[in-house]
PDB file of N, CA and C in Angstrom:
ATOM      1  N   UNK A   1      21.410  12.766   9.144  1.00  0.00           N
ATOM      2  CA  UNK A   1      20.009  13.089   8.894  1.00  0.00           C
ATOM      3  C   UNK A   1      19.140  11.852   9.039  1.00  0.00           C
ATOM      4  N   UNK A   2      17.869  12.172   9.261  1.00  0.00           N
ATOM      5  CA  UNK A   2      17.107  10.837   9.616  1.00  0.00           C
ATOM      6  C   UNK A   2      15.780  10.850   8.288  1.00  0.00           C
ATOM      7  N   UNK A   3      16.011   9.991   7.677  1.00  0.00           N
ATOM      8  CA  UNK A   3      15.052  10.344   6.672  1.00  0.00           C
ATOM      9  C   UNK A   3      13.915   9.250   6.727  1.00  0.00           C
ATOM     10  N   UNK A   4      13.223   9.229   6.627  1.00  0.00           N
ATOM     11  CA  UNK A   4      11.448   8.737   6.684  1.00  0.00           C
ATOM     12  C   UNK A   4      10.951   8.175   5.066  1.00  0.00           C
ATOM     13  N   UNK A   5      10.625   7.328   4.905  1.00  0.00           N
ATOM     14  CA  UNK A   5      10.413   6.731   3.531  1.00  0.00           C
ATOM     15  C   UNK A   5       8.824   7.246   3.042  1.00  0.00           C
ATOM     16  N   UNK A   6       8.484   7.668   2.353  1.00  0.00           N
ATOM     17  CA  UNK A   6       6.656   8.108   1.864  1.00  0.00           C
ATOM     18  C   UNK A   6       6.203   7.056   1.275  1.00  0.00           C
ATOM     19  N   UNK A   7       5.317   6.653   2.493  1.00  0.00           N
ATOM     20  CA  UNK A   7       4.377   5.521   1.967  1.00  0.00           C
ATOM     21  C   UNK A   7       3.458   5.961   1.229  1.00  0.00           C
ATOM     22  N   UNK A   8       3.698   7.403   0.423  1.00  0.00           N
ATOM     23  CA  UNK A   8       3.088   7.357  -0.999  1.00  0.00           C
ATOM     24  C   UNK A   8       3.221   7.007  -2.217  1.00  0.00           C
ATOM     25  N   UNK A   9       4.289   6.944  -2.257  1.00  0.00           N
ATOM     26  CA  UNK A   9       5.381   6.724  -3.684  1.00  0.00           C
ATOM     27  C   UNK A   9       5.528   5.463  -3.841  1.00  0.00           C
ATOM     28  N   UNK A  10       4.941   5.507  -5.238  1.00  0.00           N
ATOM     29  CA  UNK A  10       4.662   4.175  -5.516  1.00  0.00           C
ATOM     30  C   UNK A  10       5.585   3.648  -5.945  1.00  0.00           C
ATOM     31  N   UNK A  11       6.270   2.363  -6.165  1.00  0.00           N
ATOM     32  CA  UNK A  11       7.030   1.860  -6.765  1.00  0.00           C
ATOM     33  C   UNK A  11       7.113   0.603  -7.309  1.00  0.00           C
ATOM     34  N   UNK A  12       5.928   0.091  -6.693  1.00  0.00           N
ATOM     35  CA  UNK A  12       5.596  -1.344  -7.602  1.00  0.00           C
ATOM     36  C   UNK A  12       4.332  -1.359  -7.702  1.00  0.00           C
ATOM     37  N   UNK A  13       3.816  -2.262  -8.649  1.00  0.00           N
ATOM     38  CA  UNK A  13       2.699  -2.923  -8.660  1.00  0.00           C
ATOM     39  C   UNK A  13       1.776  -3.388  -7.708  1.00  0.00           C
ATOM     40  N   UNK A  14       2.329  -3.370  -6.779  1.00  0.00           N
ATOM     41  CA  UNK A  14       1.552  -4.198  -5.725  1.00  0.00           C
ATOM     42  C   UNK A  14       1.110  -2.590  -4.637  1.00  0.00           C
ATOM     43  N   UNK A  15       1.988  -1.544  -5.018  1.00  0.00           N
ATOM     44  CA  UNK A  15       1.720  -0.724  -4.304  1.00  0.00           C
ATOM     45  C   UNK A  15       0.935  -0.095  -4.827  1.00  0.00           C
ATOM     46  N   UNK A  16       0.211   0.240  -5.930  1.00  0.00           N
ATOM     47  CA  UNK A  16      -1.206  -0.114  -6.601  1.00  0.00           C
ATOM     48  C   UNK A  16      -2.018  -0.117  -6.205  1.00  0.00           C
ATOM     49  N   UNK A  17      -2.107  -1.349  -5.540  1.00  0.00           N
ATOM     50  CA  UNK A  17      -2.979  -2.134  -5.496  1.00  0.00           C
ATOM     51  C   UNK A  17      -3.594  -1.756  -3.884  1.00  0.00           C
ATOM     52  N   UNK A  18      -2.766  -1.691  -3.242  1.00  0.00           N
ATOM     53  CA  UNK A  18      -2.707  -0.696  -1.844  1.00  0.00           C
ATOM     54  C   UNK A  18      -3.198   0.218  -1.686  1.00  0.00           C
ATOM     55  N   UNK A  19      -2.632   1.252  -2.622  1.00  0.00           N
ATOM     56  CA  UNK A  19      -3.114   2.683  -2.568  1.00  0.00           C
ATOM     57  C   UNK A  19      -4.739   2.644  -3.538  1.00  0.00           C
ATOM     58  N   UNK A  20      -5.267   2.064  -4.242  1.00  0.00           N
ATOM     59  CA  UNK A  20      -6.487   1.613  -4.633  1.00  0.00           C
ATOM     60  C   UNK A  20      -7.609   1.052  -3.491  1.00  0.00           C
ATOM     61  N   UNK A  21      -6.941   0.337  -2.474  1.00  0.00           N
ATOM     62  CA  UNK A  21      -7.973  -0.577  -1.117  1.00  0.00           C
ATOM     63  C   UNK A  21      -7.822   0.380  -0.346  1.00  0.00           C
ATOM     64  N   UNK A  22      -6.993   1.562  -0.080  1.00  0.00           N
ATOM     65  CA  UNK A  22      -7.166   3.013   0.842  1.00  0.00           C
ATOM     66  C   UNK A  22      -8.531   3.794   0.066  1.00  0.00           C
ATOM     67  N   UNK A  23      -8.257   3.771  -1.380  1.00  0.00           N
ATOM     68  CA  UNK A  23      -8.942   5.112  -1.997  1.00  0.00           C
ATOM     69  C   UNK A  23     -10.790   4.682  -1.657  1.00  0.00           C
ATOM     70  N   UNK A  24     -10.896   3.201  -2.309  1.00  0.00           N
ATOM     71  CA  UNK A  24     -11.946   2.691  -2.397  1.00  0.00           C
ATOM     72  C   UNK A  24     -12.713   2.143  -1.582  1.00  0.00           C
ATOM     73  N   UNK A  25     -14.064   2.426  -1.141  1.00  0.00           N
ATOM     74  CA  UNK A  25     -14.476   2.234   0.055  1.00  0.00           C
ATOM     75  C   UNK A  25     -14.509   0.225   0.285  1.00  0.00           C
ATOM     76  N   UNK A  26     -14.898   0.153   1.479  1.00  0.00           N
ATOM     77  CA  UNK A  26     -14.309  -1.248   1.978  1.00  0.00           C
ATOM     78  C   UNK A  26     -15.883  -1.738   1.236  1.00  0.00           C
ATOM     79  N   UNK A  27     -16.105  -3.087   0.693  1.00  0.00           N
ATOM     80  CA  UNK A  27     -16.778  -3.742   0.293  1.00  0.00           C
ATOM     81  C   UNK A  27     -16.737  -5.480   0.235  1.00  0.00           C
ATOM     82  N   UNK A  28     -17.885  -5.690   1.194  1.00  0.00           N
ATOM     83  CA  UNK A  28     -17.887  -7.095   0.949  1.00  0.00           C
ATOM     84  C   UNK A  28     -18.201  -8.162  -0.014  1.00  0.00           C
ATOM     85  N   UNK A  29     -17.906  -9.863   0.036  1.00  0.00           N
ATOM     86  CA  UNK A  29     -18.454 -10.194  -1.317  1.00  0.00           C
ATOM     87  C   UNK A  29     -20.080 -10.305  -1.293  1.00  0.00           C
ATOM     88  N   UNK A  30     -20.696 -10.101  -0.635  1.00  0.00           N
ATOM     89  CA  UNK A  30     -22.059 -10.035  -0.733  1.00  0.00           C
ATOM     90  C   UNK A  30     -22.780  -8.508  -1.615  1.00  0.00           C
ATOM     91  N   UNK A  31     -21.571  -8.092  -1.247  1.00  0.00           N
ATOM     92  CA  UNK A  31     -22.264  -6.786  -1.896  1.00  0.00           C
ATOM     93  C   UNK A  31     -21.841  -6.954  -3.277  1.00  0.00           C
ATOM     94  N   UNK A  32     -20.399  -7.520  -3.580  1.00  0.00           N
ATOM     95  CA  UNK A  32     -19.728  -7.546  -5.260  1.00  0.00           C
ATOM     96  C   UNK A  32     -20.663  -8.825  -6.055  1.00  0.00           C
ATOM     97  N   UNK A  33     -20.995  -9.394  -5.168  1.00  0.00           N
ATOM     98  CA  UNK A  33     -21.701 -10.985  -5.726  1.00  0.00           C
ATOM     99  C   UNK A  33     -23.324 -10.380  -6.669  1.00  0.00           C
ATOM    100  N   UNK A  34     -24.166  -9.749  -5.272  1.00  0.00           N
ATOM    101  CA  UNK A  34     -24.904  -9.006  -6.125  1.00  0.00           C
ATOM    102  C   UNK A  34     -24.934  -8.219  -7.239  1.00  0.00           C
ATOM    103  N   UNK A  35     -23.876  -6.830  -6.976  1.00  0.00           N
ATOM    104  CA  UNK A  35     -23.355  -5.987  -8.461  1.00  0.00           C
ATOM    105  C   UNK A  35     -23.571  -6.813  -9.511  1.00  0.00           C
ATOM    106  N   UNK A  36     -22.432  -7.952  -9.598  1.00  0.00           N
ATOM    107  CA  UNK A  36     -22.170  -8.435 -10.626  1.00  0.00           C
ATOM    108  C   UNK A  36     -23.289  -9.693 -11.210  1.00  0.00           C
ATOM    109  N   UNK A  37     -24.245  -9.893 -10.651  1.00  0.00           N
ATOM    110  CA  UNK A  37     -25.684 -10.555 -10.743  1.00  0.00           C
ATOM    111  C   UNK A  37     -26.622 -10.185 -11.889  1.00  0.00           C
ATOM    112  N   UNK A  38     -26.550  -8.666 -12.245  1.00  0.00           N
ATOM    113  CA  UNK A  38     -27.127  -8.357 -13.197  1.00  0.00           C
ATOM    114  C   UNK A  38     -26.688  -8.012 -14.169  1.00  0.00           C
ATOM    115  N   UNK A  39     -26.365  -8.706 -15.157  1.00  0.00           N
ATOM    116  CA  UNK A  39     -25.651  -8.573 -16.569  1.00  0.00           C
ATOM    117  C   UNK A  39     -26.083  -7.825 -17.591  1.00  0.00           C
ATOM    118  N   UNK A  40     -27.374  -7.195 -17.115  1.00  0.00           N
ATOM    119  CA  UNK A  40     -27.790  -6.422 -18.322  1.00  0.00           C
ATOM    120  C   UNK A  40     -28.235  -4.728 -17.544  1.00  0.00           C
ATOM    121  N   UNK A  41     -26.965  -4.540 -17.068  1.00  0.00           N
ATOM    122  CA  UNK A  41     -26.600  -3.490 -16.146  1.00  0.00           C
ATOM    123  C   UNK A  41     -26.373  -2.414 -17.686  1.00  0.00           C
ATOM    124  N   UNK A  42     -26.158  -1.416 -17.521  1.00  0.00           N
ATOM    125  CA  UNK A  42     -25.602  -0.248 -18.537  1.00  0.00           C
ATOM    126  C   UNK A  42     -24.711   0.385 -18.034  1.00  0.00           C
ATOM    127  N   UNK A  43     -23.706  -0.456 -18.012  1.00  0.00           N
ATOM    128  CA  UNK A  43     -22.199  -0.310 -17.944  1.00  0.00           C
ATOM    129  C   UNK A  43     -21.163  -0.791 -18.583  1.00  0.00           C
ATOM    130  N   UNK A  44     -20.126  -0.342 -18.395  1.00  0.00           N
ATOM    131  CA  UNK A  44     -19.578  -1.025 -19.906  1.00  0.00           C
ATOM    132  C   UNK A  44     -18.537  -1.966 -19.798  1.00  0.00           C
ATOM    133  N   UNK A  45     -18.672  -2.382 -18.832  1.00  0.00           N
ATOM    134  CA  UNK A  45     -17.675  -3.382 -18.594  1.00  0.00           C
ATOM    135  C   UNK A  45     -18.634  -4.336 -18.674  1.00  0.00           C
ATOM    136  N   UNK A  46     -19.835  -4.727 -19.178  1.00  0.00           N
ATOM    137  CA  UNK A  46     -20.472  -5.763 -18.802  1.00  0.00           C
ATOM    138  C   UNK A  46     -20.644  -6.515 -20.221  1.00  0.00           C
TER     139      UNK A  46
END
């Protein structure tokens, strides 16, 4: 039998991190530099 591995299944940490930079649209640091510029954002990580 010839079996094929699913590059879905996660199995480490790092594959995470992978399947997160597929989900999430592509963003540069000009765009994250700004976001994070305004600290008195109403969000809650801030």
């Amino acid at each position: 039998m010839d079996y094929k591995i699913n590059s879905e299944i996660i199995n480490t940490e790092g594959d995470v991190f992978l399947m997160l930079d597929e989900f999430l649209e592509k963003r540069d640091n000009e765009w994250w530099n700004k976001f994070y510029s305004n600290k008195e954002k109403e969000v809650p990580f801030f």
